[in-house]
C-alpha atoms as a PDB file:
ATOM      1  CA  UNK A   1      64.995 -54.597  -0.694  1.00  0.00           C
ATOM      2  CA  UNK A   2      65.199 -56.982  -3.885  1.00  0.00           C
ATOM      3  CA  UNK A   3      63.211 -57.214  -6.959  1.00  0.00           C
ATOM      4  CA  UNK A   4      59.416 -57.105  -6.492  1.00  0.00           C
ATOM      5  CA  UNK A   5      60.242 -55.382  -2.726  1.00  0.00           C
ATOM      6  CA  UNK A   6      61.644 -58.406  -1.096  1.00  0.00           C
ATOM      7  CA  UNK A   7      62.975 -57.884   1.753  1.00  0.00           C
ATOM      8  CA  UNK A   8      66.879 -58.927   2.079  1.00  0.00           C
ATOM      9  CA  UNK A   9      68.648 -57.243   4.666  1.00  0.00           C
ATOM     10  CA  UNK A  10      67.547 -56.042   8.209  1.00  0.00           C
ATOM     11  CA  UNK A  11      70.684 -54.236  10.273  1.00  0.00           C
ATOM     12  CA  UNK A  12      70.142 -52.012  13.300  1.00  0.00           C
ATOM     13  CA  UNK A  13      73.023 -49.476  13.566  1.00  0.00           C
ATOM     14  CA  UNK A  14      73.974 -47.885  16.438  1.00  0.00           C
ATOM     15  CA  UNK A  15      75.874 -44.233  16.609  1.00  0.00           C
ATOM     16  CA  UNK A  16      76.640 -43.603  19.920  1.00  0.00           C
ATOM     17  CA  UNK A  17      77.622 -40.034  20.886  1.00  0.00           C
ATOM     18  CA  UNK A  18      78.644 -37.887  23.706  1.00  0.00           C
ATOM     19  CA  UNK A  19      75.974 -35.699  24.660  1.00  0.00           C
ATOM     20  CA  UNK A  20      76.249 -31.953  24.811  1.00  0.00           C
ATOM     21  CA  UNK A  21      73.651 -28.922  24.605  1.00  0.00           C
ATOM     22  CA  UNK A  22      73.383 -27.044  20.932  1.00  0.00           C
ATOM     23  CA  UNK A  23      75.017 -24.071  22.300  1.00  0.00           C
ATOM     24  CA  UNK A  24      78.229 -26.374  23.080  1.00  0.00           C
ATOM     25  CA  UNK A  25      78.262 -27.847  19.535  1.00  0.00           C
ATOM     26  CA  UNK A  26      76.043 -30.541  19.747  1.00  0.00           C
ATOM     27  CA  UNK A  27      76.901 -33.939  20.393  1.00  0.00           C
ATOM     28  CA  UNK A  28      80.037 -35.876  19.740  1.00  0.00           C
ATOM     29  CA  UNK A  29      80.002 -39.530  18.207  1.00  0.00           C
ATOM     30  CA  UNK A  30      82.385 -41.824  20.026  1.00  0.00           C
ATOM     31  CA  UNK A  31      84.771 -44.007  18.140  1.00  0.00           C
ATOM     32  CA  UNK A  32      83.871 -48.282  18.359  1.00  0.00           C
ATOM     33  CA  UNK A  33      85.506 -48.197  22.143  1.00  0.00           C
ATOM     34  CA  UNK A  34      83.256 -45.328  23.168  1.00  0.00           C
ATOM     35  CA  UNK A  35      80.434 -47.383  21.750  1.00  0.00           C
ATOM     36  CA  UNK A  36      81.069 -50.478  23.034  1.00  0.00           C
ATOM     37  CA  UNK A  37      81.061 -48.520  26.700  1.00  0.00           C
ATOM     38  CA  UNK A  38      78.014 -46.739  25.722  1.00  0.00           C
ATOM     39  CA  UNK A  39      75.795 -50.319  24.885  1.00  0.00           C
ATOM     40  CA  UNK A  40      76.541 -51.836  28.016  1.00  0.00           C
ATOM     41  CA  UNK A  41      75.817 -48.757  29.650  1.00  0.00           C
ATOM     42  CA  UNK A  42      72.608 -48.814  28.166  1.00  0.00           C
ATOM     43  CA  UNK A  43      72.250 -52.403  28.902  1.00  0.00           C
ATOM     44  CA  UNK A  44      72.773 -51.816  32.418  1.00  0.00           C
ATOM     45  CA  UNK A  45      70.073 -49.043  31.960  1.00  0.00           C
ATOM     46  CA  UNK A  46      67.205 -50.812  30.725  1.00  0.00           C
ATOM     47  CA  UNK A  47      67.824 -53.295  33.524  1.00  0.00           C
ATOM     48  CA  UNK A  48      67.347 -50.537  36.055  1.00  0.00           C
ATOM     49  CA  UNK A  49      65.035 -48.469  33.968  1.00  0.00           C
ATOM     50  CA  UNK A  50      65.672 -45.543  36.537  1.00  0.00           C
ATOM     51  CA  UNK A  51      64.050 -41.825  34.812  1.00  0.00           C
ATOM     52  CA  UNK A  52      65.776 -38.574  35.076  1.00  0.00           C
ATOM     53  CA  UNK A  53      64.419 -35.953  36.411  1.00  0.00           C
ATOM     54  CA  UNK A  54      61.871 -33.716  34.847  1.00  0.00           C
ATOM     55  CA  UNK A  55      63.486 -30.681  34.306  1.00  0.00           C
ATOM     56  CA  UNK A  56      66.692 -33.006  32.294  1.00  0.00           C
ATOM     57  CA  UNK A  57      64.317 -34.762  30.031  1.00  0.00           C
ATOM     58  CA  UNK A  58      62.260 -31.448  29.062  1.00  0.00           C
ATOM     59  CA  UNK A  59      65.650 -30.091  28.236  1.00  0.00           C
ATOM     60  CA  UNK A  60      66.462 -33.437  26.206  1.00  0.00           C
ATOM     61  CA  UNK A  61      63.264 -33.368  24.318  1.00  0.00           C
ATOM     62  CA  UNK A  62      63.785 -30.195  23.465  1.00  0.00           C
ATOM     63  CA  UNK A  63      67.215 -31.356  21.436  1.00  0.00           C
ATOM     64  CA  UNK A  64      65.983 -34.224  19.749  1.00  0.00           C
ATOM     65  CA  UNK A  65      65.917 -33.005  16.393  1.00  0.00           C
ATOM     66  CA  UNK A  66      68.645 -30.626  16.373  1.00  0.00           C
ATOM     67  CA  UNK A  67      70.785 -34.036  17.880  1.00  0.00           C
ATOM     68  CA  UNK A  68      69.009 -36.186  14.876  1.00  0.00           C
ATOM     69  CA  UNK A  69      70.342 -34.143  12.334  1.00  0.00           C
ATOM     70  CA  UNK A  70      73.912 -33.667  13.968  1.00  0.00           C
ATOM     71  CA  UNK A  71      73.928 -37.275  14.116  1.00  0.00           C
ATOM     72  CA  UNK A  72      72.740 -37.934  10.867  1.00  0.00           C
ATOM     73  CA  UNK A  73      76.129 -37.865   9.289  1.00  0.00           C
ATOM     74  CA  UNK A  74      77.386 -40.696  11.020  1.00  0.00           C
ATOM     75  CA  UNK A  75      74.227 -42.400  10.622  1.00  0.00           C
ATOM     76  CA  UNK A  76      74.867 -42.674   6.870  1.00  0.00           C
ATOM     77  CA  UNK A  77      78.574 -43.173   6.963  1.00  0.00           C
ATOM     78  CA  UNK A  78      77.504 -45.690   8.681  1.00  0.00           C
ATOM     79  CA  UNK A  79      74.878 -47.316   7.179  1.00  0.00           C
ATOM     80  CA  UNK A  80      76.521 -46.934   3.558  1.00  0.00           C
ATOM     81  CA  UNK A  81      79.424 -48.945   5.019  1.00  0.00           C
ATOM     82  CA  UNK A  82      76.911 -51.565   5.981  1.00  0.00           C
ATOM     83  CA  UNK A  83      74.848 -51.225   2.847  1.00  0.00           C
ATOM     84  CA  UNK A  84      78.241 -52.177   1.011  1.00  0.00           C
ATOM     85  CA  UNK A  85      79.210 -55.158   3.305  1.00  0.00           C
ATOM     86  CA  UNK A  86      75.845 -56.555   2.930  1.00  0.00           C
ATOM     87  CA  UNK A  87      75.415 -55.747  -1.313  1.00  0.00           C
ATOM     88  CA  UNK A  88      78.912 -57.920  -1.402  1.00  0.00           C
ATOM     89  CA  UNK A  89      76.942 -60.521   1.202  1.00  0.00           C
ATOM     90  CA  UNK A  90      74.236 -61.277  -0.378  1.00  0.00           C
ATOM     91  CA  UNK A  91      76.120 -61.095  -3.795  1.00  0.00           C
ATOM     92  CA  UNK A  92      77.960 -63.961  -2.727  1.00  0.00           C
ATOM     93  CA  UNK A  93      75.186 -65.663  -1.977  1.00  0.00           C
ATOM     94  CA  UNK A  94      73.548 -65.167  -4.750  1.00  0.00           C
ATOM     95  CA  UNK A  95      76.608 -66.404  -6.790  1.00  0.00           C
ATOM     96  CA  UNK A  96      76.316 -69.642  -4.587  1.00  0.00           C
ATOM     97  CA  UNK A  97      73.081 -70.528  -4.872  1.00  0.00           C
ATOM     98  CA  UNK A  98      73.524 -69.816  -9.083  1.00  0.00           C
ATOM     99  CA  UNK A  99      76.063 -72.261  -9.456  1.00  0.00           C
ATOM    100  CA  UNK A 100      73.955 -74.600  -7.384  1.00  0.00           C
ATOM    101  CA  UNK A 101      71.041 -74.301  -9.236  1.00  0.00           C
ATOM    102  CA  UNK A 102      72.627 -74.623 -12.366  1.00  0.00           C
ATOM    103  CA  UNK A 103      75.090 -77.544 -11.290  1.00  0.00           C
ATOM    104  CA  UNK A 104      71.871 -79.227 -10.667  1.00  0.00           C
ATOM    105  CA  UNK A 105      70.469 -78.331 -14.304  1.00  0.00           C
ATOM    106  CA  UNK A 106      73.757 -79.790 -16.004  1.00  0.00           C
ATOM    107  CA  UNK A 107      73.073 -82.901 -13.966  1.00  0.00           C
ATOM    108  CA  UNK A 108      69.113 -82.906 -15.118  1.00  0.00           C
ATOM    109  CA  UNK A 109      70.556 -82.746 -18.626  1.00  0.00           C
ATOM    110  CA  UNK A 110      73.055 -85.699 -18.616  1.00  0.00           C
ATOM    111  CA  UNK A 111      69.861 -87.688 -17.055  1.00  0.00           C
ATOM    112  CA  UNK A 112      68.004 -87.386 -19.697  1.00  0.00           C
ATOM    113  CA  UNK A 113      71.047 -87.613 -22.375  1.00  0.00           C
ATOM    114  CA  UNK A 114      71.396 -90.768 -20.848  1.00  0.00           C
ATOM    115  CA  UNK A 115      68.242 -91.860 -21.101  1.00  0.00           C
ATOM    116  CA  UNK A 116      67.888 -90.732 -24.762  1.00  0.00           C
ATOM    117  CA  UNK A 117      70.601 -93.201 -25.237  1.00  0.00           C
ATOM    118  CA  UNK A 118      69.433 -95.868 -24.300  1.00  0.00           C
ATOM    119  CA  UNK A 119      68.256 -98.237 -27.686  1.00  0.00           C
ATOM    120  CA  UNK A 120      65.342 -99.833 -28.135  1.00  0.00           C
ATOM    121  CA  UNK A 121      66.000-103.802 -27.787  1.00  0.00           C
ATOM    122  CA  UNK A 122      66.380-105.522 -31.011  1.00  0.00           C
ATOM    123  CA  UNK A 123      63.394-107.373 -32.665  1.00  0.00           C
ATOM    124  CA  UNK A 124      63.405-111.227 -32.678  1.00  0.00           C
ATOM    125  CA  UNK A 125      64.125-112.180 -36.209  1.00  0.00           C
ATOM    126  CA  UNK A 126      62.083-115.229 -35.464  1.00  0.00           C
ATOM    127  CA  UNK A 127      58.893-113.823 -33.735  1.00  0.00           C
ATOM    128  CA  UNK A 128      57.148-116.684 -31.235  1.00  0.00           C
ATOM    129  CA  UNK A 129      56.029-113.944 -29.136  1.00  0.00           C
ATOM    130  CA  UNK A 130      51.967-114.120 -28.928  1.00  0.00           C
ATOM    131  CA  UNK A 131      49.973-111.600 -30.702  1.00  0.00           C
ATOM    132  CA  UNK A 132      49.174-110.174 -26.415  1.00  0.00           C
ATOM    133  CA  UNK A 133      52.838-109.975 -26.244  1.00  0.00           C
ATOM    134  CA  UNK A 134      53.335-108.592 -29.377  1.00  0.00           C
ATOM    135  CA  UNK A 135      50.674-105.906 -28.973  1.00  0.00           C
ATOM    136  CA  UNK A 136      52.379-105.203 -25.244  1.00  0.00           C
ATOM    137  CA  UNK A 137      55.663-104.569 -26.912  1.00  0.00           C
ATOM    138  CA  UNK A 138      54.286-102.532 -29.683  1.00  0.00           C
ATOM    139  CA  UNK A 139      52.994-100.114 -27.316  1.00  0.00           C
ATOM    140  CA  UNK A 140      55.901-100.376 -25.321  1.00  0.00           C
ATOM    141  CA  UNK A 141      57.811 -99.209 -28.181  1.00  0.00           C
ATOM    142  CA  UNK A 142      55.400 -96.153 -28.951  1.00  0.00           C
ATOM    143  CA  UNK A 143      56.012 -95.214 -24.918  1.00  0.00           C
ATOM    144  CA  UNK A 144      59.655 -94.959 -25.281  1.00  0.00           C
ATOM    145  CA  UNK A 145      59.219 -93.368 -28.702  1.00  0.00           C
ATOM    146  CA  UNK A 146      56.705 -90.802 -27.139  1.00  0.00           C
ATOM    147  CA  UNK A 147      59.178 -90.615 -23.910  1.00  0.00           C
ATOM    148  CA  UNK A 148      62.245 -89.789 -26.363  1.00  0.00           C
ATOM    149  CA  UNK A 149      60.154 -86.675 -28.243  1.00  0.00           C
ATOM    150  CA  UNK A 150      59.231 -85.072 -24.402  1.00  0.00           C
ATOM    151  CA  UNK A 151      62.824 -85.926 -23.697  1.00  0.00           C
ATOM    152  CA  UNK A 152      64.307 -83.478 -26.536  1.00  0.00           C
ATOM    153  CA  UNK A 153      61.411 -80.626 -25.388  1.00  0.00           C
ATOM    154  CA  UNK A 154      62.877 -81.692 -21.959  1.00  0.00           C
ATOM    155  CA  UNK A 155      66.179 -80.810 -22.938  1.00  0.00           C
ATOM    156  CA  UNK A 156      65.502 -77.410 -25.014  1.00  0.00           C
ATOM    157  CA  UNK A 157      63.693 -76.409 -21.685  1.00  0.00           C
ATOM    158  CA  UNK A 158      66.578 -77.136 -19.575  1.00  0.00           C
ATOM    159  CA  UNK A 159      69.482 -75.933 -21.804  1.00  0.00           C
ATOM    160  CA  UNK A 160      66.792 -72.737 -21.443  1.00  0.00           C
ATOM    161  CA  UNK A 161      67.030 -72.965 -17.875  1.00  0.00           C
ATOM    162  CA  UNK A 162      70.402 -73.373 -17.745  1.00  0.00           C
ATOM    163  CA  UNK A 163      71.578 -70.353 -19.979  1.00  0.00           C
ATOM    164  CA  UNK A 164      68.657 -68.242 -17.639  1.00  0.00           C
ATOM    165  CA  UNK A 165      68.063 -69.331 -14.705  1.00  0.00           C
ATOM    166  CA  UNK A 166      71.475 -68.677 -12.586  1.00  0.00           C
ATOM    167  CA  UNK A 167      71.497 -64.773 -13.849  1.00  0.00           C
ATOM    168  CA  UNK A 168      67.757 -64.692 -12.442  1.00  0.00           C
ATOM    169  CA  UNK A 169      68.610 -66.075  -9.051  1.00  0.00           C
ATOM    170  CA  UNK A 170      71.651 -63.937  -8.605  1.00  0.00           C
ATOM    171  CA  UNK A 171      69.517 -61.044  -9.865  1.00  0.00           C
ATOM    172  CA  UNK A 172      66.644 -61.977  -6.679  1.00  0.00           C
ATOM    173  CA  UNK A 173      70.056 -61.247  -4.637  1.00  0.00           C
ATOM    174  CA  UNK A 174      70.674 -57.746  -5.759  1.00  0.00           C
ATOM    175  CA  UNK A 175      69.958 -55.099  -3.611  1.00  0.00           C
ATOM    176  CA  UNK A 176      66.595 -52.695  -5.579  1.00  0.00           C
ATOM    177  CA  UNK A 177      66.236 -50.155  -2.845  1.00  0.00           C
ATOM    178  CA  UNK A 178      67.175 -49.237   0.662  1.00  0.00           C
ATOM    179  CA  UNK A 179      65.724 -47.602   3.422  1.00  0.00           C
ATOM    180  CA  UNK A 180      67.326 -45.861   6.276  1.00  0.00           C
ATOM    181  CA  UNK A 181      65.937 -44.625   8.792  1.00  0.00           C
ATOM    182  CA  UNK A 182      66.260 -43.651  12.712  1.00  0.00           C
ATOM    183  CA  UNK A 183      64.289 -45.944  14.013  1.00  0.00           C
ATOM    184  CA  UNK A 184      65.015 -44.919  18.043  1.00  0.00           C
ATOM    185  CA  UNK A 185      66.822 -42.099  20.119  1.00  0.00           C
ATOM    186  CA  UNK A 186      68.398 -43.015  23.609  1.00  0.00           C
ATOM    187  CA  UNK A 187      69.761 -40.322  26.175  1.00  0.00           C
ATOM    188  CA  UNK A 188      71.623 -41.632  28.895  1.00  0.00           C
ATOM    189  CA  UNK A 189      72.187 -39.413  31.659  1.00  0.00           C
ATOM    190  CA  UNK A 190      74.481 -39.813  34.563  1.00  0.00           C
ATOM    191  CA  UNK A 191      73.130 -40.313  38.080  1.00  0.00           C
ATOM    192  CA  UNK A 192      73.437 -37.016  40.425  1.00  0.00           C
END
């Protein structure tokens, strides 16, 4: 989760182990070939969706917890190793979008610098204009004098924005709090 409890980063893990009874030691968690063997099992499972027998999934049921905590290790190896990969993720991103945002503030600025320089067009030393013309380009002149005065708050703002604003979006990127948790627990037991 981010600032304000933004959510940022979903990831279901999977530890796959080989089952045995508490007695034996508990179960064993399979390397990534083991696991990849164990998901399409499971795949091929759920398509079936075939039960075990009665007797088997008392006895599972039974181990649940004692094979939640066994597993639990793993589980957090795990999921700090994917906690890390997705901190340096999202970091990345944030660094992205921070550049982009204030790329795009450094061009806002040199818009309006631009405009700032722009004169005002010289005055006629012989004036013919009529006194409607003349009262036109008198206000005309108080608009661009009003436009240059919001054009220097315009630019305080955005040399604001620009000192603040990328360390604020890379900060909505960094990781506040995390939650792990088992969200499921599947036994798959052989036919026979």
């Amino acid at each position: 989760y981010g600032p304000g409890g933004r959510r940022l980063h979903e990831e279901l893990i999977f530890i796959t182990a080989r089952w045995r009874d508490r007695a034996a030691g508990g179960p064993t968690v399979f390397g990534t070939q083991g696991e990849t063997v164990t998901l399409d099992q499971l795949d091929v499972a759920l398509r079936q969706g075939r039960n075990v027998a009665s007797g088997i999934a008392v006895q599972l049921s039974a181990a649940v917890e004692d094979d939640l905590a066994i597993l639990k290790r793993a589980f957090e190896m795990r999921a700090a190793e994917a906690e890390e990969i997705a901190a340096r993720d999202l970091a990345s991103i944030g660094d992205r979008e921070a550049d982009a945002i204030s790329r795009l503030i450094q061009r806002q600025i040199a818009r309006v610098e631009r405009e700032k320089a722009v004169a005002d067009p010289p005055q006629a030393v012989l004036d013919l204009r009529t006194n409607e013309e003349r009262a036109r380009d008198e206000r005309e002149r108080r608009q661009r004098e009003e436009d240059r005065r919001s054009w220097d708050a315009k630019t305080d703002r955005l040399a604001t924005a620009a000192r603040e604003e990328p360390a604020r979006v890379r900060k909505g990127y960094a990781i506040a709090a995390t939650r792990r948790e088992p969200v499921g627990l599947i036994y798959l037991w052989p036919e026979g």
